[in-house]
PDB file of N, CA and C in Angstrom:
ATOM      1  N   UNK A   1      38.661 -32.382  32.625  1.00  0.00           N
ATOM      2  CA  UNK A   1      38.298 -31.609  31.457  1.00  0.00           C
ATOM      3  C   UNK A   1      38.286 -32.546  30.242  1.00  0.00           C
ATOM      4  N   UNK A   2      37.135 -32.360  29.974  1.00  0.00           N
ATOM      5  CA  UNK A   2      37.093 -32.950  28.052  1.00  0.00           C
ATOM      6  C   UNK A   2      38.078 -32.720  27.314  1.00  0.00           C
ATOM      7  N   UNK A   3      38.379 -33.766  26.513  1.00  0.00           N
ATOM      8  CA  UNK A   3      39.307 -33.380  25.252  1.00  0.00           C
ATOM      9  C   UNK A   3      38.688 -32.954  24.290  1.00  0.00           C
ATOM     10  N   UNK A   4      38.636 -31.364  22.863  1.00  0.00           N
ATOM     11  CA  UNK A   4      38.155 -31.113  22.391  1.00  0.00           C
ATOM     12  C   UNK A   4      37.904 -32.207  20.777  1.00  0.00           C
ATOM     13  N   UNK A   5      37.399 -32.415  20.371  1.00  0.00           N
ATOM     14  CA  UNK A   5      36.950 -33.215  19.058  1.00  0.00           C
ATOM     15  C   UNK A   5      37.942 -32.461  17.860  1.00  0.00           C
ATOM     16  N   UNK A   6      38.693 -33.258  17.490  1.00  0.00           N
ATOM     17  CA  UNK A   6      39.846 -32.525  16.453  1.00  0.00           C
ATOM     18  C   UNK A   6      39.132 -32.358  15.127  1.00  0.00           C
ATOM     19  N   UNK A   7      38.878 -31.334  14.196  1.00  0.00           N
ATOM     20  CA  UNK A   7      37.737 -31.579  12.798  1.00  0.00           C
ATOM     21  C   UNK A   7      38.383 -30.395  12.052  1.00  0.00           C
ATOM     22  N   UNK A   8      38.294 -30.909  10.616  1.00  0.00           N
ATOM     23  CA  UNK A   8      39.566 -29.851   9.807  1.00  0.00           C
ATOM     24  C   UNK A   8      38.849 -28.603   9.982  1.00  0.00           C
ATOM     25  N   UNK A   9      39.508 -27.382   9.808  1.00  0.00           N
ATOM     26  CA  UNK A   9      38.737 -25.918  10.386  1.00  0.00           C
ATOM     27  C   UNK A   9      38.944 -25.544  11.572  1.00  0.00           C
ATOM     28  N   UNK A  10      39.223 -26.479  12.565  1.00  0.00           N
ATOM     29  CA  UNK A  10      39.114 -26.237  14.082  1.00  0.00           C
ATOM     30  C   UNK A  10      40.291 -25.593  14.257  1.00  0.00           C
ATOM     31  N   UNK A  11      39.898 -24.270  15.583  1.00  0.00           N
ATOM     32  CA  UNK A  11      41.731 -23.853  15.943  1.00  0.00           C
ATOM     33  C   UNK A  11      41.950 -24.468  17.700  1.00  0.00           C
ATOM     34  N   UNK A  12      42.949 -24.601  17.561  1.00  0.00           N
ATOM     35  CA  UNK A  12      43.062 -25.249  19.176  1.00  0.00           C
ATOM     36  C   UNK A  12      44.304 -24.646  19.780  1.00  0.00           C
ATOM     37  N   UNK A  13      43.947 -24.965  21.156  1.00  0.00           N
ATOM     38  CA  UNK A  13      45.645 -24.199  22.122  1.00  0.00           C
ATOM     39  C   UNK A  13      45.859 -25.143  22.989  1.00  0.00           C
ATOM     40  N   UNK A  14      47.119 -24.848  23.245  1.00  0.00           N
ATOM     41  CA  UNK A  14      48.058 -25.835  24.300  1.00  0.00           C
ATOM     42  C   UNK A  14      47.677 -25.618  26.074  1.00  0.00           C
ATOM     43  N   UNK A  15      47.143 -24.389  25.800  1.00  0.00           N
ATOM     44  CA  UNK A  15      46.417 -23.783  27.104  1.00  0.00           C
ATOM     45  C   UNK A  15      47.903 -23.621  28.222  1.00  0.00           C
ATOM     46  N   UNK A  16      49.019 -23.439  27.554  1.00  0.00           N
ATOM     47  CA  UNK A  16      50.276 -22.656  27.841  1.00  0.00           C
ATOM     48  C   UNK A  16      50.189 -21.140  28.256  1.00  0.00           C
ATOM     49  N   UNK A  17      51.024 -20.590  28.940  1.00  0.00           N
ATOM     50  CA  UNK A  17      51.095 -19.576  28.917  1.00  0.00           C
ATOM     51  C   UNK A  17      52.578 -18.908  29.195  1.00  0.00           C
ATOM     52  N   UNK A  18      52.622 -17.305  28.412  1.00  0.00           N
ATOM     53  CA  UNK A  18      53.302 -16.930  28.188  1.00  0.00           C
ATOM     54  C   UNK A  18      54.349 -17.489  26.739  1.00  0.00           C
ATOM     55  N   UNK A  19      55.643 -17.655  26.790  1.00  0.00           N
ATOM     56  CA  UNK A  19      56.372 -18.309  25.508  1.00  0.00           C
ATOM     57  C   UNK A  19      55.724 -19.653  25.288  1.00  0.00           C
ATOM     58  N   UNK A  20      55.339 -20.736  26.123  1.00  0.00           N
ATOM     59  CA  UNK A  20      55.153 -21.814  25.244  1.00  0.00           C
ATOM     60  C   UNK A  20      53.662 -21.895  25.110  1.00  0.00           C
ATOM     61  N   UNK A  21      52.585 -20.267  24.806  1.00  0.00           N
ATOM     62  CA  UNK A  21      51.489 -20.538  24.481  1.00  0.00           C
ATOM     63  C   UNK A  21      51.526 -20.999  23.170  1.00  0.00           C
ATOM     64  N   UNK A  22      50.731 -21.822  22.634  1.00  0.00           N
ATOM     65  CA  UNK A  22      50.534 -22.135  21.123  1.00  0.00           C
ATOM     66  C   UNK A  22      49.149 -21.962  20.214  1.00  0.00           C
ATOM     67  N   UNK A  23      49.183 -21.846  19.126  1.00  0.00           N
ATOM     68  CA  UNK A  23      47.736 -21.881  19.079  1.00  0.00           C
ATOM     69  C   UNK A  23      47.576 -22.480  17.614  1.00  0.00           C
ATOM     70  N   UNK A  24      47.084 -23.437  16.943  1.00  0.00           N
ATOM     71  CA  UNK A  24      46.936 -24.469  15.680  1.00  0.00           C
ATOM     72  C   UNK A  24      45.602 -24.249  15.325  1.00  0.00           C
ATOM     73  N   UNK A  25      45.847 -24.261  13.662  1.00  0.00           N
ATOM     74  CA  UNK A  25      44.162 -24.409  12.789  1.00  0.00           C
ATOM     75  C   UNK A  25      44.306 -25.909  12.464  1.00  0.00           C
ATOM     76  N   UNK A  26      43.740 -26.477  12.248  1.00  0.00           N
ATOM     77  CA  UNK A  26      43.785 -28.390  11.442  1.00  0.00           C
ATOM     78  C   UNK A  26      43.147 -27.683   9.813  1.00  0.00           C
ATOM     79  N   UNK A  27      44.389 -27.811   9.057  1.00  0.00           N
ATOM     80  CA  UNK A  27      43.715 -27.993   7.754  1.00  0.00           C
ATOM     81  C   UNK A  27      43.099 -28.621   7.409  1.00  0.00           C
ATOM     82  N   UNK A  28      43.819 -30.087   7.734  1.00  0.00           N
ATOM     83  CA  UNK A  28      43.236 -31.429   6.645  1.00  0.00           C
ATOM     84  C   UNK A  28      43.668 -32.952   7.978  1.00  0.00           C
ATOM     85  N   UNK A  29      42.961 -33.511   7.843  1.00  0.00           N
ATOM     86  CA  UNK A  29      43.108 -34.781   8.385  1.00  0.00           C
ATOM     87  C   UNK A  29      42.881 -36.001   7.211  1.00  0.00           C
ATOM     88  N   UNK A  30      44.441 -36.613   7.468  1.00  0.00           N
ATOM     89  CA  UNK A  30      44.080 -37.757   6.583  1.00  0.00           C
ATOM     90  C   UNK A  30      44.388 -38.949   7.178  1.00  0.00           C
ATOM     91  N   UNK A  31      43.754 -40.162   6.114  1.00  0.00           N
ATOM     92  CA  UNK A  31      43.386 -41.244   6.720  1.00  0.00           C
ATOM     93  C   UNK A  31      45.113 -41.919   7.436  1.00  0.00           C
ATOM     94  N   UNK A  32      45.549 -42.626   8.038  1.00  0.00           N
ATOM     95  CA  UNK A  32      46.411 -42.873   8.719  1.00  0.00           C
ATOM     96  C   UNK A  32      46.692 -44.740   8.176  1.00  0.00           C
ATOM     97  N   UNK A  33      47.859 -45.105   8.298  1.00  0.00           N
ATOM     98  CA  UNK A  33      48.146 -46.432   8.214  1.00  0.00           C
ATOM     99  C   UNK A  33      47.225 -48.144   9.282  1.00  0.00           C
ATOM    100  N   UNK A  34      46.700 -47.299   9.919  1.00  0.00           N
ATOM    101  CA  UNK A  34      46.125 -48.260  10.744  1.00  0.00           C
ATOM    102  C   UNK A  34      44.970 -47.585  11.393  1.00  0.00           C
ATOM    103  N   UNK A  35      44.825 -47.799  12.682  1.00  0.00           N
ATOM    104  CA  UNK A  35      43.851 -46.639  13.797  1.00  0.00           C
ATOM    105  C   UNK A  35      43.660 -45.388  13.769  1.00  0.00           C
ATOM    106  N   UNK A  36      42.209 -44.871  13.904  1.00  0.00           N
ATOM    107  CA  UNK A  36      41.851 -43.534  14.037  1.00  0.00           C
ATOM    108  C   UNK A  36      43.352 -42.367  14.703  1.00  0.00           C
ATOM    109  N   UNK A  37      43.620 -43.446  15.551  1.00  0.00           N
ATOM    110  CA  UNK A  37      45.121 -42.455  16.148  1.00  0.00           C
ATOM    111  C   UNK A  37      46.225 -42.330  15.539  1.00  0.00           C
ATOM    112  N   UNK A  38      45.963 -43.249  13.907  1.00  0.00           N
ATOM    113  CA  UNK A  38      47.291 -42.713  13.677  1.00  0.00           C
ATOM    114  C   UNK A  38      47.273 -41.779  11.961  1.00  0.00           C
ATOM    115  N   UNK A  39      45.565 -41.550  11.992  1.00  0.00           N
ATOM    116  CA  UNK A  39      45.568 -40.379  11.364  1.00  0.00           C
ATOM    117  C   UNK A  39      46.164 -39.327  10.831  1.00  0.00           C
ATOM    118  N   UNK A  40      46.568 -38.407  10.027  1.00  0.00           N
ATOM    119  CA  UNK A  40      47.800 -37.766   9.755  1.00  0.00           C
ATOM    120  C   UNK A  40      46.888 -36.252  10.421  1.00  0.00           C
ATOM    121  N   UNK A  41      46.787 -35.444  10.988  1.00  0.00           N
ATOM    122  CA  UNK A  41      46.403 -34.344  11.440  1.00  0.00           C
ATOM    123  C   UNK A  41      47.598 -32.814  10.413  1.00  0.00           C
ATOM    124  N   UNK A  42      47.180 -32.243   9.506  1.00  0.00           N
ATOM    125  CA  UNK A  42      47.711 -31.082   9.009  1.00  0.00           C
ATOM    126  C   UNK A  42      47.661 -30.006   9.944  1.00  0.00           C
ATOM    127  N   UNK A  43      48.266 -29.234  10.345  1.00  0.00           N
ATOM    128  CA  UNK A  43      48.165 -27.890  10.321  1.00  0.00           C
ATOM    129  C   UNK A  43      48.751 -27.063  10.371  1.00  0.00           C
ATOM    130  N   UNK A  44      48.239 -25.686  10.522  1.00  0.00           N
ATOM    131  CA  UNK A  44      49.293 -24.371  10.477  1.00  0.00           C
ATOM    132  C   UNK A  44      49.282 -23.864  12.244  1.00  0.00           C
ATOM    133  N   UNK A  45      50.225 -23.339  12.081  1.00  0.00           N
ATOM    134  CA  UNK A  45      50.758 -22.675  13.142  1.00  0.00           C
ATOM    135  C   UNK A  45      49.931 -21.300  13.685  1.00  0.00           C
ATOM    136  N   UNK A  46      49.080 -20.776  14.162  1.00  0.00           N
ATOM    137  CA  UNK A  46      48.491 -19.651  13.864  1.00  0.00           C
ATOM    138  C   UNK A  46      49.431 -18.212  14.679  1.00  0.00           C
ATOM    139  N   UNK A  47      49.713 -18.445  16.237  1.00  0.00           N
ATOM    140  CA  UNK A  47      50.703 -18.275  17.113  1.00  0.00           C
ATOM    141  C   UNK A  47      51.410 -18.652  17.857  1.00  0.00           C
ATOM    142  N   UNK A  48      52.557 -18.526  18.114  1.00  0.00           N
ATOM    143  CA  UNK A  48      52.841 -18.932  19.064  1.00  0.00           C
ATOM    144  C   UNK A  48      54.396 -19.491  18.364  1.00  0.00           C
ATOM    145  N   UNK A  49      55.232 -19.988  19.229  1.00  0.00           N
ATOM    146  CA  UNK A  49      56.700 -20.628  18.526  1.00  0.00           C
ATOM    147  C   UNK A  49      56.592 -21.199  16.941  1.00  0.00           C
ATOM    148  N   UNK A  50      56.664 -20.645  16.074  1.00  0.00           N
ATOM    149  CA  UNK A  50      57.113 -21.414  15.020  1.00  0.00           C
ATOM    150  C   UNK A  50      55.374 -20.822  13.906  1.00  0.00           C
ATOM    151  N   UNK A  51      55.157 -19.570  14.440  1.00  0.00           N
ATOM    152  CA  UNK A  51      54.136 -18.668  13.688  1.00  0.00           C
ATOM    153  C   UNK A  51      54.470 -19.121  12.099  1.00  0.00           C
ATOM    154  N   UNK A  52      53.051 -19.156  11.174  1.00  0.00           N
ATOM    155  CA  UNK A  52      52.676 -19.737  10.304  1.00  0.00           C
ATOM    156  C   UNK A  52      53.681 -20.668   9.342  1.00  0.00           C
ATOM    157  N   UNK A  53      53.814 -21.305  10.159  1.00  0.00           N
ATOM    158  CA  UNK A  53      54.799 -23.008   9.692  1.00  0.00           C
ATOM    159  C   UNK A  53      53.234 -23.703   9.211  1.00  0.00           C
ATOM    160  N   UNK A  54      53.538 -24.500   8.589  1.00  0.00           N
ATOM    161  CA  UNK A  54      52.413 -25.743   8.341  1.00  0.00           C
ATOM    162  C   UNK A  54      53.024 -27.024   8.980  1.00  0.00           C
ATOM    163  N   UNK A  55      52.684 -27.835   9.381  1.00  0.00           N
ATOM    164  CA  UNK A  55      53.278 -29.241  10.062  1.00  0.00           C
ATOM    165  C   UNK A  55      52.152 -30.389   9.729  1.00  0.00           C
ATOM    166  N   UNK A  56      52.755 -31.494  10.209  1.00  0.00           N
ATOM    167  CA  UNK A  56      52.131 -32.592  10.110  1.00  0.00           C
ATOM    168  C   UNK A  56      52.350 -33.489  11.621  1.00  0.00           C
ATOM    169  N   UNK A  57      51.611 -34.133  12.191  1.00  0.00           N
ATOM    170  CA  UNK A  57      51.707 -34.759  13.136  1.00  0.00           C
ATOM    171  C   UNK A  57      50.348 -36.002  13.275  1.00  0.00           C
ATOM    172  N   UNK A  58      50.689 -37.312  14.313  1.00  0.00           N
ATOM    173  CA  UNK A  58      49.368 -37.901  14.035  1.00  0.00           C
ATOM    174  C   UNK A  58      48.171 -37.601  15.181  1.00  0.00           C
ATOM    175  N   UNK A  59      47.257 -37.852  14.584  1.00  0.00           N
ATOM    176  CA  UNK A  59      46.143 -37.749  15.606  1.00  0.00           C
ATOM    177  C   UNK A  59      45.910 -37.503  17.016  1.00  0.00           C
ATOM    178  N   UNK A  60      47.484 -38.713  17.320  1.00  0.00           N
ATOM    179  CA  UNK A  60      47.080 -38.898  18.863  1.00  0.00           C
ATOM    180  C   UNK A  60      48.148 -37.900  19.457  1.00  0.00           C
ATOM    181  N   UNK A  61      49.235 -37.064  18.489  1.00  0.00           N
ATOM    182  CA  UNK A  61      50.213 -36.260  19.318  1.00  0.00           C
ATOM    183  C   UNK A  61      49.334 -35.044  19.093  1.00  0.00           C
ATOM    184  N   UNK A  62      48.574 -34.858  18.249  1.00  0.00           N
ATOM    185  CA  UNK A  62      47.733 -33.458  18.432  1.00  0.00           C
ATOM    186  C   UNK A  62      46.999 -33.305  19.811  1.00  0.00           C
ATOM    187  N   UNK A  63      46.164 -34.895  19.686  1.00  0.00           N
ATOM    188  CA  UNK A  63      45.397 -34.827  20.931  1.00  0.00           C
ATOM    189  C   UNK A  63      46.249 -34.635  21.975  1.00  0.00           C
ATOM    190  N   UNK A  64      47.055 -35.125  22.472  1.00  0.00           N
ATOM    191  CA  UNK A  64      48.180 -34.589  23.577  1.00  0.00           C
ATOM    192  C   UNK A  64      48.194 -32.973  23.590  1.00  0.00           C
ATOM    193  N   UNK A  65      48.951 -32.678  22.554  1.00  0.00           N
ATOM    194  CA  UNK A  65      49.332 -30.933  22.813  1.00  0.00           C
ATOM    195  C   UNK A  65      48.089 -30.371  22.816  1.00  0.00           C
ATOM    196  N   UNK A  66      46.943 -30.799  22.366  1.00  0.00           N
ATOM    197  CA  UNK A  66      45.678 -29.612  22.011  1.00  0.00           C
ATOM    198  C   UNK A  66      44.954 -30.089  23.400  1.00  0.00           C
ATOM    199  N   UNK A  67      44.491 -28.388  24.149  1.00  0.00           N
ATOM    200  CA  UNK A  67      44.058 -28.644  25.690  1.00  0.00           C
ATOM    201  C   UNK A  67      42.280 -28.709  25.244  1.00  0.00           C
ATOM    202  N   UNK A  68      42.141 -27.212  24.682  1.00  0.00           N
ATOM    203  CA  UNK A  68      40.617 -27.069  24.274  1.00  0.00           C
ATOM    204  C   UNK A  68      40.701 -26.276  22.931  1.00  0.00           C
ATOM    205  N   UNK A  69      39.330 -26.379  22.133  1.00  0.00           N
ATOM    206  CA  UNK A  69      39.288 -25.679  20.905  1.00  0.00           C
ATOM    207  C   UNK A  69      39.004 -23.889  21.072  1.00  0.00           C
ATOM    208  N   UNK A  70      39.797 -23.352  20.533  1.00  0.00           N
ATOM    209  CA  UNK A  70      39.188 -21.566  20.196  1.00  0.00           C
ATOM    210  C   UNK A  70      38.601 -20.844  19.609  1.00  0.00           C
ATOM    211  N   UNK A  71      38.081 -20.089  19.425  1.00  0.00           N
ATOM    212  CA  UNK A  71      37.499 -19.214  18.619  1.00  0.00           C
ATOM    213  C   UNK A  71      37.888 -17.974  18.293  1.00  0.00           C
ATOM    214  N   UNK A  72      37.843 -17.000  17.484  1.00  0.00           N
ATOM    215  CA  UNK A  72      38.521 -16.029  17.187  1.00  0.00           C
ATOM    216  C   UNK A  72      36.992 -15.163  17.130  1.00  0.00           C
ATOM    217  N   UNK A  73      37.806 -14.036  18.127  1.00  0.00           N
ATOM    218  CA  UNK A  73      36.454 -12.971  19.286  1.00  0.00           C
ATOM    219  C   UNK A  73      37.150 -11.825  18.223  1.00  0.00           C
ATOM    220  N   UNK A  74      36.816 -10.633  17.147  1.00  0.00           N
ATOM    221  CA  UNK A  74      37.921  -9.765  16.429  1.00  0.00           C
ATOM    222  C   UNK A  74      39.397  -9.840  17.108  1.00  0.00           C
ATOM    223  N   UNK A  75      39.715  -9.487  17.931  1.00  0.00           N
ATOM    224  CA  UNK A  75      41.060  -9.304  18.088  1.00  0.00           C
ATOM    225  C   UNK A  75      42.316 -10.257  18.906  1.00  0.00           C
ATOM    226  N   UNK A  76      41.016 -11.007  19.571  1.00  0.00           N
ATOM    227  CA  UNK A  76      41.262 -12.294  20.594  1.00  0.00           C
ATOM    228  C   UNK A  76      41.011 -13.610  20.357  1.00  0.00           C
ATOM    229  N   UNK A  77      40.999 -14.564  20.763  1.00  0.00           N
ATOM    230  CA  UNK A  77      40.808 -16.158  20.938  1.00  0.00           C
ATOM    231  C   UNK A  77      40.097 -16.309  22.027  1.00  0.00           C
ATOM    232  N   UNK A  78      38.919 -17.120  22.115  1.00  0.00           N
ATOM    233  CA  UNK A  78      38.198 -17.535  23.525  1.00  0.00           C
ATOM    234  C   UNK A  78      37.605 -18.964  23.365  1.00  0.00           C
ATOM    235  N   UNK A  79      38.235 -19.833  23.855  1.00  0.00           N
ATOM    236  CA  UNK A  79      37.567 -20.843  24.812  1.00  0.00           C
ATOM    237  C   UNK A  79      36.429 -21.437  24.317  1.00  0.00           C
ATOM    238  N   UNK A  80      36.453 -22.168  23.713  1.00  0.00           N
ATOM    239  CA  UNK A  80      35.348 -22.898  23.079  1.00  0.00           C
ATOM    240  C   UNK A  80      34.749 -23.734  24.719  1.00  0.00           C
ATOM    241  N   UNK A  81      33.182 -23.270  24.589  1.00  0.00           N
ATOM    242  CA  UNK A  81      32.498 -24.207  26.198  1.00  0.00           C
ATOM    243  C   UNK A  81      31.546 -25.406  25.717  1.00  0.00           C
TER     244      UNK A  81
END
């Protein structure tokens, strides 16, 4: 499986289920001390453990936890293809 393209706006999931589902918006990406990977990645929490926290993490630990990007269906999240 592809890794989804991280871009501020985007929501993404851990593709967990049950308690350690997660689910993240990327506010803001900023530039990082060195390599594209070490980028600063913003975001909020949307669900999931630690519901609307804001955090910071770099590039390449987002890319780890984030499986694929979502979309918001009215009441649901689906699977960006």
């Amino acid at each position: 499986m592809k890794k989804p393209e991280i871009k501020p706006g985007g929501a993404y999931s851990n593709g967990e289920f049950g308690n350690r589902w997660s689910l993240r918006q990327v506010v803001a990406i900023e530039p990082g001390p060195g390599l594209p990977d070490q980028d600063l990645v913003l975001f909020k929490v949307l669900a999931g453990t630690g519901r609307r926290a804001r955090l910071t993490c770099t590039r390449a630990e987002f890319m780890r936890w984030a499986r694929y990007e979502v979309v918001r269906n009215e009441n649901s999240w689906e699977r960006v293809q």
